[in-house]
PDB file of N, CA and C in Angstrom:
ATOM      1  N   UNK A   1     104.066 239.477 225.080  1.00  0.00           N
ATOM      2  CA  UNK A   1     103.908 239.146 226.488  1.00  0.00           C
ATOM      3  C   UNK A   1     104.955 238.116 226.862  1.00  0.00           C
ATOM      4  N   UNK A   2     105.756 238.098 228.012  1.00  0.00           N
ATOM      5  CA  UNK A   2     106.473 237.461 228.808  1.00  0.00           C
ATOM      6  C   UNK A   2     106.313 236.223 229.543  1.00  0.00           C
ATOM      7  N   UNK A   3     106.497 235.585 229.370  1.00  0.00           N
ATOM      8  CA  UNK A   3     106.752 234.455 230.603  1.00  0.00           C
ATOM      9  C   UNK A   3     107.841 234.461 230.988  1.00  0.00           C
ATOM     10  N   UNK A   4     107.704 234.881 232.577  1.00  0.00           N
ATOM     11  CA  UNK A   4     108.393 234.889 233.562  1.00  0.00           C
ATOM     12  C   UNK A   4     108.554 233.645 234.315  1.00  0.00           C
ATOM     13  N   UNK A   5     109.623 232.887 234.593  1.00  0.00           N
ATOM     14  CA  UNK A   5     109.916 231.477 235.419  1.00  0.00           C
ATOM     15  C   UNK A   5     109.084 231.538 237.014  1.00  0.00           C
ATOM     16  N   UNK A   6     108.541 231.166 237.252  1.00  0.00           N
ATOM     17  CA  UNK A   6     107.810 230.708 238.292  1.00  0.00           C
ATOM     18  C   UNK A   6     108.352 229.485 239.548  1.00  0.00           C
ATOM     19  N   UNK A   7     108.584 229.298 240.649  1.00  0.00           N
ATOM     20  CA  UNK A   7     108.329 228.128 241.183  1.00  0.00           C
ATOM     21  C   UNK A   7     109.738 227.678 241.195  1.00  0.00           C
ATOM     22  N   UNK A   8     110.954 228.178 241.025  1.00  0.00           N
ATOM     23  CA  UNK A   8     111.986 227.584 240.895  1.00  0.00           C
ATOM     24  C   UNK A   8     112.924 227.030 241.709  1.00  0.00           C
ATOM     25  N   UNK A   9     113.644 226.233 241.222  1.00  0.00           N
ATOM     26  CA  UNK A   9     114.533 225.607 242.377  1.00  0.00           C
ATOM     27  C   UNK A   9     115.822 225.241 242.286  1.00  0.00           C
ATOM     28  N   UNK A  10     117.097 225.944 242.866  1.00  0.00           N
ATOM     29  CA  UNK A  10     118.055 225.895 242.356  1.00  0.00           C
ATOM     30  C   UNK A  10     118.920 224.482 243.782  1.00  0.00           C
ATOM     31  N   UNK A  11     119.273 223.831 242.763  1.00  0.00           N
ATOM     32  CA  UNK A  11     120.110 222.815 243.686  1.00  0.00           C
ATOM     33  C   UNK A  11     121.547 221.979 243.223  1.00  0.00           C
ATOM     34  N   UNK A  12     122.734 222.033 243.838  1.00  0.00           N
ATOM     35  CA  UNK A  12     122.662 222.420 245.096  1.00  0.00           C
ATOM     36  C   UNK A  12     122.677 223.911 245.692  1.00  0.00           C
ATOM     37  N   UNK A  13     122.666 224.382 246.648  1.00  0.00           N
ATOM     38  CA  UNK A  13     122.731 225.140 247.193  1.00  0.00           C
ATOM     39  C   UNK A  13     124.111 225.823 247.866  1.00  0.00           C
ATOM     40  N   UNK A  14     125.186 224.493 247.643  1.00  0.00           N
ATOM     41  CA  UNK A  14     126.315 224.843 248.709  1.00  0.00           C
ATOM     42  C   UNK A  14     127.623 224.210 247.736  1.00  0.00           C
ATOM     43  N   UNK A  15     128.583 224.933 247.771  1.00  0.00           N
ATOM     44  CA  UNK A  15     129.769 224.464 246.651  1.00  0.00           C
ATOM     45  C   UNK A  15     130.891 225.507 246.980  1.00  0.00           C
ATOM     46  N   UNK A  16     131.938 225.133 246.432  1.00  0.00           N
ATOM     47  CA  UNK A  16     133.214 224.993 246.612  1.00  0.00           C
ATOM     48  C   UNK A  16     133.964 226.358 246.170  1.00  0.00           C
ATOM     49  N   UNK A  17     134.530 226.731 246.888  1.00  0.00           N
ATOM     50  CA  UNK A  17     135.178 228.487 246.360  1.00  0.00           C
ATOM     51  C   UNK A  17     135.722 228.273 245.007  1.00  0.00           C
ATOM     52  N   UNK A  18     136.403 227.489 244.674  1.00  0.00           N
ATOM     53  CA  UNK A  18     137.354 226.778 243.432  1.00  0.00           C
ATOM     54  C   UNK A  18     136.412 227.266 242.236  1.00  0.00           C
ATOM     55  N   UNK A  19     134.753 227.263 242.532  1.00  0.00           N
ATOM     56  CA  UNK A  19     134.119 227.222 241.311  1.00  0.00           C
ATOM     57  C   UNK A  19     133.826 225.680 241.121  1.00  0.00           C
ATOM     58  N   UNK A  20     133.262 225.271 239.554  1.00  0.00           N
ATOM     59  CA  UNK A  20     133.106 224.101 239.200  1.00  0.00           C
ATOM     60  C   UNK A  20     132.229 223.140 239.507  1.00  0.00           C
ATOM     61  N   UNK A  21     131.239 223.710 240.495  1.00  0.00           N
ATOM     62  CA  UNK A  21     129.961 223.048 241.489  1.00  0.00           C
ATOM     63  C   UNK A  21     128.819 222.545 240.201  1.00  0.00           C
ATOM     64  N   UNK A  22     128.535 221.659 239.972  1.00  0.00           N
ATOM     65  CA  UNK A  22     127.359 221.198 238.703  1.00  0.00           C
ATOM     66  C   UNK A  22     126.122 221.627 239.668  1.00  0.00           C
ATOM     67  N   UNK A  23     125.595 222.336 238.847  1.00  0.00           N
ATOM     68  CA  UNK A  23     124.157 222.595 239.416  1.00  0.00           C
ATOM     69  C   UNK A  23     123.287 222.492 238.469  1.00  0.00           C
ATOM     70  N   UNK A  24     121.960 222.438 239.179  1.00  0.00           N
ATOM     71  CA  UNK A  24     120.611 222.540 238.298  1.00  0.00           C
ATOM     72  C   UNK A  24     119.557 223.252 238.760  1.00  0.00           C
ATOM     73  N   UNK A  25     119.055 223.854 237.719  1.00  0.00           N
ATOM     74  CA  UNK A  25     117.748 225.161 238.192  1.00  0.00           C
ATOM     75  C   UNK A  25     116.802 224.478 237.718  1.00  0.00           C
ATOM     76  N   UNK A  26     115.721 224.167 238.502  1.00  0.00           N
ATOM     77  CA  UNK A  26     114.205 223.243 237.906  1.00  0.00           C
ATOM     78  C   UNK A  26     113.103 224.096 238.085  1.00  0.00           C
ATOM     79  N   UNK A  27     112.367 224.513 236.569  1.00  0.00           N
ATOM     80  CA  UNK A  27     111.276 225.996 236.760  1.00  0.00           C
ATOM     81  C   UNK A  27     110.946 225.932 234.994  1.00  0.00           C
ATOM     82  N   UNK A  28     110.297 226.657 234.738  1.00  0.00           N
ATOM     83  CA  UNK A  28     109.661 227.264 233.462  1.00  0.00           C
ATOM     84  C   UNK A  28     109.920 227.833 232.544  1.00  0.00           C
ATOM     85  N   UNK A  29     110.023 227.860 231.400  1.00  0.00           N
ATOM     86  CA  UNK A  29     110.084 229.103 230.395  1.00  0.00           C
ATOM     87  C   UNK A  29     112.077 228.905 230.330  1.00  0.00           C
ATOM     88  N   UNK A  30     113.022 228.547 230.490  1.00  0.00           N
ATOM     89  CA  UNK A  30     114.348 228.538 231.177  1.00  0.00           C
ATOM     90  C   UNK A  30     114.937 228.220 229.547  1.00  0.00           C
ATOM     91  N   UNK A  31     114.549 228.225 228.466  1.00  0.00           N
ATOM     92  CA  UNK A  31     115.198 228.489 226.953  1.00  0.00           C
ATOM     93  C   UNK A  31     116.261 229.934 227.150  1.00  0.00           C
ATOM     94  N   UNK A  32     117.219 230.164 226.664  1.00  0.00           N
ATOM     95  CA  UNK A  32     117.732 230.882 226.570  1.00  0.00           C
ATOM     96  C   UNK A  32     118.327 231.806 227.773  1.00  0.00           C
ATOM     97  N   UNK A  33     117.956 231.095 228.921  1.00  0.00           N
ATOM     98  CA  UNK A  33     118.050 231.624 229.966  1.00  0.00           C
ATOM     99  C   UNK A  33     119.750 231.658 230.463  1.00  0.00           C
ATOM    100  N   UNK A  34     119.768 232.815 231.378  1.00  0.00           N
ATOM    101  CA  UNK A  34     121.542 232.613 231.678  1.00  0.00           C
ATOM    102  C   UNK A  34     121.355 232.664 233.730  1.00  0.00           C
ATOM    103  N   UNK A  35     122.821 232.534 234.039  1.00  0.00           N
ATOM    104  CA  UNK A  35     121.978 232.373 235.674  1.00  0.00           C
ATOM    105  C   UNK A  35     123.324 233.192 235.869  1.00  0.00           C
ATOM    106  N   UNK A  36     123.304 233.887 237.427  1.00  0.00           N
ATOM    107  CA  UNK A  36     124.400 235.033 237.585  1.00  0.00           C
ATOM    108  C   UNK A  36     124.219 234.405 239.237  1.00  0.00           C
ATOM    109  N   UNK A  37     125.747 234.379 239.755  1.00  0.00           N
ATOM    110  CA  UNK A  37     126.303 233.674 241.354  1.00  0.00           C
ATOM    111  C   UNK A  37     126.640 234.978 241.892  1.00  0.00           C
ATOM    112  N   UNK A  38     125.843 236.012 242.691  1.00  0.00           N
ATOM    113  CA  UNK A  38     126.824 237.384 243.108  1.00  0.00           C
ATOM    114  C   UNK A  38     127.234 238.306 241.485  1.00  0.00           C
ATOM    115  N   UNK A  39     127.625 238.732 240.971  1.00  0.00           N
ATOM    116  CA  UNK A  39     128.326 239.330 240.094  1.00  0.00           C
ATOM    117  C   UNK A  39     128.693 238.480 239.110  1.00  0.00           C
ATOM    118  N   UNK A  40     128.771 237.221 239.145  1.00  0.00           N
ATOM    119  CA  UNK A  40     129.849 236.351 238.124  1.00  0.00           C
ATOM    120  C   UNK A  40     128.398 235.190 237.446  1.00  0.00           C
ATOM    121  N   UNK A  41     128.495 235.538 236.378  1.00  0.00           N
ATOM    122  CA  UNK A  41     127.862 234.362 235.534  1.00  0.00           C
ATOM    123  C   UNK A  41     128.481 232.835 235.458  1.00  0.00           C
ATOM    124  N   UNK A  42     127.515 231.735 235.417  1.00  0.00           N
ATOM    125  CA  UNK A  42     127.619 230.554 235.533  1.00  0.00           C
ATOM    126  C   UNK A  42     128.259 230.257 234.054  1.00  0.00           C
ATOM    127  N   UNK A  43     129.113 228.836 234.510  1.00  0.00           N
ATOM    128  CA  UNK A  43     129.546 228.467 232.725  1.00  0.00           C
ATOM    129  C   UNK A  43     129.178 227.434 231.888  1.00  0.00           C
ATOM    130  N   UNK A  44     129.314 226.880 231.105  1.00  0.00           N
ATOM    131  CA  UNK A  44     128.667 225.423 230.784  1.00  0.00           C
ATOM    132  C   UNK A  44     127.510 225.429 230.789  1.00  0.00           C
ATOM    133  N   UNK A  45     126.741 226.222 231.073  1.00  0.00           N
ATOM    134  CA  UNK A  45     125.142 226.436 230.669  1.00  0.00           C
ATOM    135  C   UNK A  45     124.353 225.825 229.803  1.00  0.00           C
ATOM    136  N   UNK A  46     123.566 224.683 229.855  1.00  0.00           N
ATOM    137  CA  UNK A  46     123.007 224.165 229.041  1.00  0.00           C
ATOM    138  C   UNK A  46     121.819 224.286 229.744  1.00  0.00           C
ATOM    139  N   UNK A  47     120.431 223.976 228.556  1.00  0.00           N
ATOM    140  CA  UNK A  47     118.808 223.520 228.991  1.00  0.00           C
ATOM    141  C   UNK A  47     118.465 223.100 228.060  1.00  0.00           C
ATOM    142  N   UNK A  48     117.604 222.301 229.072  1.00  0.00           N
ATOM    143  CA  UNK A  48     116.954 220.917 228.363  1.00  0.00           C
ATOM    144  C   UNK A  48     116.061 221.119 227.364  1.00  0.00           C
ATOM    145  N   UNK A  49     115.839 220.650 226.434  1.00  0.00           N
ATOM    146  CA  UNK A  49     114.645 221.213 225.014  1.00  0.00           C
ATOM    147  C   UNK A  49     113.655 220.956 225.827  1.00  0.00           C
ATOM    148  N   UNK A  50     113.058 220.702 226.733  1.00  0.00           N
ATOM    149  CA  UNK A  50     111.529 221.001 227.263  1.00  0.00           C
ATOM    150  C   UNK A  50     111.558 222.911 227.984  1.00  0.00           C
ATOM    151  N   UNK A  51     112.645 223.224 228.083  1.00  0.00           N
ATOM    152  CA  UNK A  51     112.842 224.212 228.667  1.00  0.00           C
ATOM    153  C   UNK A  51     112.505 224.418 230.272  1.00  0.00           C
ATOM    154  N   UNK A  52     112.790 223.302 231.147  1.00  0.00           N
ATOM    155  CA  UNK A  52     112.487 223.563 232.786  1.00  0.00           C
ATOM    156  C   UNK A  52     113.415 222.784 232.893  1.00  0.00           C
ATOM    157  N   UNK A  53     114.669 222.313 232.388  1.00  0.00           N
ATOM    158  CA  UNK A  53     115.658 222.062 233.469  1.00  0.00           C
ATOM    159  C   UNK A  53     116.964 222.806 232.689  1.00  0.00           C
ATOM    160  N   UNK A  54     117.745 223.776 233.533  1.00  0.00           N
ATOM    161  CA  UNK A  54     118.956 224.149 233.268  1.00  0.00           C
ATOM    162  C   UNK A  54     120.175 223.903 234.165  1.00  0.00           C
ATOM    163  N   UNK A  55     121.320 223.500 233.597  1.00  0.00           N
ATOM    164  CA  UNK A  55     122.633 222.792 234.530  1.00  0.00           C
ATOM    165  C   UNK A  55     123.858 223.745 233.978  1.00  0.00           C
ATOM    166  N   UNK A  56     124.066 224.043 234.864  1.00  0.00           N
ATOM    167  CA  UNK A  56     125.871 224.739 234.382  1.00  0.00           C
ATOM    168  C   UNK A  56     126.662 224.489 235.881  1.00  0.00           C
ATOM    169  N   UNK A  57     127.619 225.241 235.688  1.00  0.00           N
ATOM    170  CA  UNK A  57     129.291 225.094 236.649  1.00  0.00           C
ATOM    171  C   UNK A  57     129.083 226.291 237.585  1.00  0.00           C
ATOM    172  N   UNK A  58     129.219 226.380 239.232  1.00  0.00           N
ATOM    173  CA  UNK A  58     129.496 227.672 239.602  1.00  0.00           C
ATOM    174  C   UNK A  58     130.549 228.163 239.463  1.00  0.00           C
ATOM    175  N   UNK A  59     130.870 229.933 239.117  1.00  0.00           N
ATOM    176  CA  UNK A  59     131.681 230.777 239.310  1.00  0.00           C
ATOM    177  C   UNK A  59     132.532 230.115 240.095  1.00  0.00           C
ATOM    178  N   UNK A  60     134.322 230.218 240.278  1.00  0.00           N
ATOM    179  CA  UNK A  60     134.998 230.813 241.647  1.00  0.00           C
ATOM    180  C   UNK A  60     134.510 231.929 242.383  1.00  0.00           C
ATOM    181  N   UNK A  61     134.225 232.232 243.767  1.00  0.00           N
ATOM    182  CA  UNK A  61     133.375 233.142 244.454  1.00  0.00           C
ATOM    183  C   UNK A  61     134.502 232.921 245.888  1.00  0.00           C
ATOM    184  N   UNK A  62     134.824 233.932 246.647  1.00  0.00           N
ATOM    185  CA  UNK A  62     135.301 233.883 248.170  1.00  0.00           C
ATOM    186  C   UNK A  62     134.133 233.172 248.802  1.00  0.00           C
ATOM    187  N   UNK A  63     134.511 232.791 249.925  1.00  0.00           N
ATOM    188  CA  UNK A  63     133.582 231.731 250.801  1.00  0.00           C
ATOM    189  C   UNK A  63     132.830 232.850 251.261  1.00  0.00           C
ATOM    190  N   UNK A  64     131.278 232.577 251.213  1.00  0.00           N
ATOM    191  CA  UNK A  64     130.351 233.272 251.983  1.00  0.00           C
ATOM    192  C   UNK A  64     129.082 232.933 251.120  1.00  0.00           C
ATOM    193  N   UNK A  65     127.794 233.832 251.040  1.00  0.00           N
ATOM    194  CA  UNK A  65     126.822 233.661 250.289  1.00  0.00           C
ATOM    195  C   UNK A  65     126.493 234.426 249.562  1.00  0.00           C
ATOM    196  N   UNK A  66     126.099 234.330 248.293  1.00  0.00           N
ATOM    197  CA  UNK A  66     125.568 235.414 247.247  1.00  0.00           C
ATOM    198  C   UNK A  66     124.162 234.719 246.966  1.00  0.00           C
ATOM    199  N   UNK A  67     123.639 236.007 246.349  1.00  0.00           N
ATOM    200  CA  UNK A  67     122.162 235.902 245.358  1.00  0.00           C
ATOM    201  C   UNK A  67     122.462 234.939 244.383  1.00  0.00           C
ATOM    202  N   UNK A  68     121.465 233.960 244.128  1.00  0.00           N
ATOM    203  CA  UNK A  68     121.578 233.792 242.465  1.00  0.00           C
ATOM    204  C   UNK A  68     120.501 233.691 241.978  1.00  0.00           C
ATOM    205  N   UNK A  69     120.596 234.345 240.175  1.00  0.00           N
ATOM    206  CA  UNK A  69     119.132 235.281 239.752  1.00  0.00           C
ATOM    207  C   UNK A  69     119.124 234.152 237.977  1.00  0.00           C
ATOM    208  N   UNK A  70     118.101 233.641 238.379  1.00  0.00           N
ATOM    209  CA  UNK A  70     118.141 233.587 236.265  1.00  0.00           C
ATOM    210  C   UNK A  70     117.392 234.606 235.572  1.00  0.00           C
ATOM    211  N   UNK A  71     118.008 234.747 234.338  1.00  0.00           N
ATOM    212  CA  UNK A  71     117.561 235.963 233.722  1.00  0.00           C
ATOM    213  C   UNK A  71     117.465 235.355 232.207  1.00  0.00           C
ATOM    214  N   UNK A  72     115.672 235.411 232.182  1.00  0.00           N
ATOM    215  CA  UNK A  72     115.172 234.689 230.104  1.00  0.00           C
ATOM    216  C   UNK A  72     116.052 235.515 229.444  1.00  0.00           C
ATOM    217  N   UNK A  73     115.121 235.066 228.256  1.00  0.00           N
ATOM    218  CA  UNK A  73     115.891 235.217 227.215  1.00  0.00           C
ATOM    219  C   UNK A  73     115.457 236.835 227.138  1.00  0.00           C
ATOM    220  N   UNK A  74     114.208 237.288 227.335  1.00  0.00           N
ATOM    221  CA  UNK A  74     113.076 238.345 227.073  1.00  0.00           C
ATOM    222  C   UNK A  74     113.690 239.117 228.575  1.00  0.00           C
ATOM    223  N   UNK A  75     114.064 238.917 229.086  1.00  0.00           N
ATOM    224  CA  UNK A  75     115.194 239.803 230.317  1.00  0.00           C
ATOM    225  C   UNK A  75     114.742 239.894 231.661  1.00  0.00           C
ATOM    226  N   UNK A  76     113.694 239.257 231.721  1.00  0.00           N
ATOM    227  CA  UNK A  76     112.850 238.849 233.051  1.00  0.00           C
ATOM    228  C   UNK A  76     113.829 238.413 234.166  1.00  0.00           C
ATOM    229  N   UNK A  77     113.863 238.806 235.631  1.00  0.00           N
ATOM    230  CA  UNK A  77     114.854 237.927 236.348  1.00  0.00           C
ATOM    231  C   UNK A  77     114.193 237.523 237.275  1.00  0.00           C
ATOM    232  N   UNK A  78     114.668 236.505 238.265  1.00  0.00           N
ATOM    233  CA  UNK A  78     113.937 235.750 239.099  1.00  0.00           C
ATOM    234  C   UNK A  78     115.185 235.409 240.089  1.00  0.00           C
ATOM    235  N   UNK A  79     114.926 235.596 241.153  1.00  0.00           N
ATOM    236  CA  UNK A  79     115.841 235.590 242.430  1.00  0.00           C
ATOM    237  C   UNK A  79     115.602 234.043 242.699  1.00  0.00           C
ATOM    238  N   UNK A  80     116.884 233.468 242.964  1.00  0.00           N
ATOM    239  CA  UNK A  80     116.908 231.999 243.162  1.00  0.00           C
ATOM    240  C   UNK A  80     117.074 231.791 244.477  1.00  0.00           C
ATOM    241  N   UNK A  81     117.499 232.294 245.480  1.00  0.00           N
ATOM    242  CA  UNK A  81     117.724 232.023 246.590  1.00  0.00           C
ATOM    243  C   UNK A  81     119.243 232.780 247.034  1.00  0.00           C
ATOM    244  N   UNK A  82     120.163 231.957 247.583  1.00  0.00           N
ATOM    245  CA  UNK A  82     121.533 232.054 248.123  1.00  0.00           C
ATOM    246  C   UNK A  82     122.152 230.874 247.744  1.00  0.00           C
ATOM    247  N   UNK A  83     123.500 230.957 247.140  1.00  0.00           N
ATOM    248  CA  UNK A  83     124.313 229.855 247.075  1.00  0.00           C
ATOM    249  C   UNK A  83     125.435 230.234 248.191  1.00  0.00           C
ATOM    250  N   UNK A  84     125.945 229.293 248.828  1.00  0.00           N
ATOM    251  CA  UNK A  84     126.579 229.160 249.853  1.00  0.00           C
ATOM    252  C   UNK A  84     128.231 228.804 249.334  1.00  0.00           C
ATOM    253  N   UNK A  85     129.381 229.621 249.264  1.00  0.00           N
ATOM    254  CA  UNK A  85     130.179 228.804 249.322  1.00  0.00           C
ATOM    255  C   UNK A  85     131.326 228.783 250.087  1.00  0.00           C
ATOM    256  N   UNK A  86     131.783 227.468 250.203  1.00  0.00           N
ATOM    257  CA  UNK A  86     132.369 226.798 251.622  1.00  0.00           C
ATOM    258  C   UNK A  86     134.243 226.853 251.094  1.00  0.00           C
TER     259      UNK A  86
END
């Protein structure tokens, strides 16, 4: 059985076409987890040994908004919202 991330919260929300934006996803179960900006996976990906906080770098992306989804380790995904970039 799965645990699926629940309740999550990706912040910030808004970053820089260049890429390189430090972010953090705050939620559940987030061991092994990877996070995807539109098409392009995040880099520098680390989480915290409690497993509810994960921080990595955004993609370079053209200015506008994409999905972003984390996806466990067990392949579960979870829609994060929209990242915005300016």
């Amino acid at each position: 059985m799965s645990s699926s991330p629940a309740a999550c919260l990706l912040t910030p929300t808004l970053g820089k076409r260049e890429g390189g934006t430090a972010f953090a996803v705050i939620c559940s179960n987030l061991t092994g987890a990877s996070v995807s900006f539109g098409n392009a996976s995040a880099t520098g990906v680390s989480v915290h040994e409690s497993g509810m906080v994960l921080a990595g770098l955004t993609p370079a992306h053209e200015a506008g908004s994409v999905e972003v989804h984390v996806t466990t380790s067990d392949g579960d995904e979870v829609s994060l919202g929209e990242f915005t970039y300016e």
